[in-house]
Protein backbone atom coordinates (compact mmCIF):
# COMPACT_ATOMS: atom_id res chain seq x y z
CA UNK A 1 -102.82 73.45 101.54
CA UNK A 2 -104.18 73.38 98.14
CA UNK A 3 -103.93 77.51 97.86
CA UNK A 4 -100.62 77.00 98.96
CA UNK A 5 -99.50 74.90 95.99
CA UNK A 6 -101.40 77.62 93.48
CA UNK A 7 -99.35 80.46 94.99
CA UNK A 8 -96.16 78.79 94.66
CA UNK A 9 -96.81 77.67 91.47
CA UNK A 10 -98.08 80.84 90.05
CA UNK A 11 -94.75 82.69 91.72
CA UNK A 12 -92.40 80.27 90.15
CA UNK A 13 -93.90 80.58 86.83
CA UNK A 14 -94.37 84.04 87.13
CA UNK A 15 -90.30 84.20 88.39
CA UNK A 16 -89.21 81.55 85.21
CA UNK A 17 -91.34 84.49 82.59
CA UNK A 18 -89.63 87.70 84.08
CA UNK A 19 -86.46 85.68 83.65
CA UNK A 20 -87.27 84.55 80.07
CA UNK A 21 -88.16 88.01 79.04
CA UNK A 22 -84.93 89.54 80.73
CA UNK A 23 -83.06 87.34 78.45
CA UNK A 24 -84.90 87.31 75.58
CA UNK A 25 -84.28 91.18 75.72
CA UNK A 26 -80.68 90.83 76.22
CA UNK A 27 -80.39 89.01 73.10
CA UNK A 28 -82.16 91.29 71.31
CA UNK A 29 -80.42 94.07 71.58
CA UNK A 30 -78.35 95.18 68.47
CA UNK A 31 -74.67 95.22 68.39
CA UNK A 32 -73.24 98.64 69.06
CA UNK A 33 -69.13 99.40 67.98
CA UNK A 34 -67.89 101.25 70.97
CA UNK A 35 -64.31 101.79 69.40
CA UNK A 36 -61.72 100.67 67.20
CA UNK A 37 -57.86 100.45 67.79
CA UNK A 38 -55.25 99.52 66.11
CA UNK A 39 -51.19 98.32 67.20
CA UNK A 40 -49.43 97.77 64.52
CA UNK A 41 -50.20 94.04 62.92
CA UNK A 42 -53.50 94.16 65.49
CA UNK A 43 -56.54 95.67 65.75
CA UNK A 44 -58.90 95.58 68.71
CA UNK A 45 -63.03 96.09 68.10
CA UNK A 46 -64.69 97.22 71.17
CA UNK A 47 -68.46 96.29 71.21
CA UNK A 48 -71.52 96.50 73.37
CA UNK A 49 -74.24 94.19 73.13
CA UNK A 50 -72.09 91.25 71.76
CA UNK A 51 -73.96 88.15 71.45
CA UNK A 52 -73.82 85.68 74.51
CA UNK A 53 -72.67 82.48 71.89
CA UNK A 54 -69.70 81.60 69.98
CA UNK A 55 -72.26 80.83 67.32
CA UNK A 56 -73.95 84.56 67.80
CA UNK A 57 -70.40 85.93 67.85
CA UNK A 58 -69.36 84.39 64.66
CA UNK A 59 -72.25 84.69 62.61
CA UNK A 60 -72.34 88.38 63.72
CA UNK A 61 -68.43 88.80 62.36
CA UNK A 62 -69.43 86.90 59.26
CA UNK A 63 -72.44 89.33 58.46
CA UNK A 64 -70.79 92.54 59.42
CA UNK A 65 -66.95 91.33 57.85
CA UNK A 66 -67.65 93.93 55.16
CA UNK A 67 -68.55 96.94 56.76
CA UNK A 68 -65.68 96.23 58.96
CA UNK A 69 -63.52 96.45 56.10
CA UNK A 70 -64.95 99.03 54.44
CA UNK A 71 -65.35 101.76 57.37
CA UNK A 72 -62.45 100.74 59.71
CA UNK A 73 -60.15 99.12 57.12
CA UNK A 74 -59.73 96.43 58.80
CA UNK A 75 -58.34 93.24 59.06
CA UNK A 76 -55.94 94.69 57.15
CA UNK A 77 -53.40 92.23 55.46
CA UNK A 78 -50.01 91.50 56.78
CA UNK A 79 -47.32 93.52 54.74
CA UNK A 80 -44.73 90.70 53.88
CA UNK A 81 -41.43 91.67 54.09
CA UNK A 82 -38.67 89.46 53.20
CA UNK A 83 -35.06 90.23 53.40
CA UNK A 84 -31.72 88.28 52.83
């Protein structure tokens, strides 16, 4: 019974480090941009890679805000139009 418990121990922990790894190497990855396209007022960034958080998410917009701007022009400030 005893060999039993060290084989199912050894395949859960064994299963919990694959699983670990898998992730860690998702979240590794770099961010790729796939595309970029703009309607009108909008603009759309497609991405591969993105990070799995909010957090990740933001802090990646907040480090790459000025490449952004500077390659795809964007965001792009709304042209303010009044008329009476």
């Amino acid at each position: 019974m005893r060999i039993k418990n060290r084989k199912t121990i050894a395949l859960l922990t064994l299963a919990v480090c694959v699983l670990l790894g898998y992730w860690l190497w998702l979240s590794l990855r770099p961010v790729e941009i796939v595309a970029v396209h703009k309607d009108g007022e909008f603009s759309s960034v497609l991405v591969r890679n993105f990070p799995f958080t909010d957090r990740g998410k933001i802090s990646w917009w907040l480090k790459n805000k000025g490449m952004l701007k500077e390659k795809y022009n964007i965001p792009q400030p709304e042209k303010m139009v009044f008329s009476l």
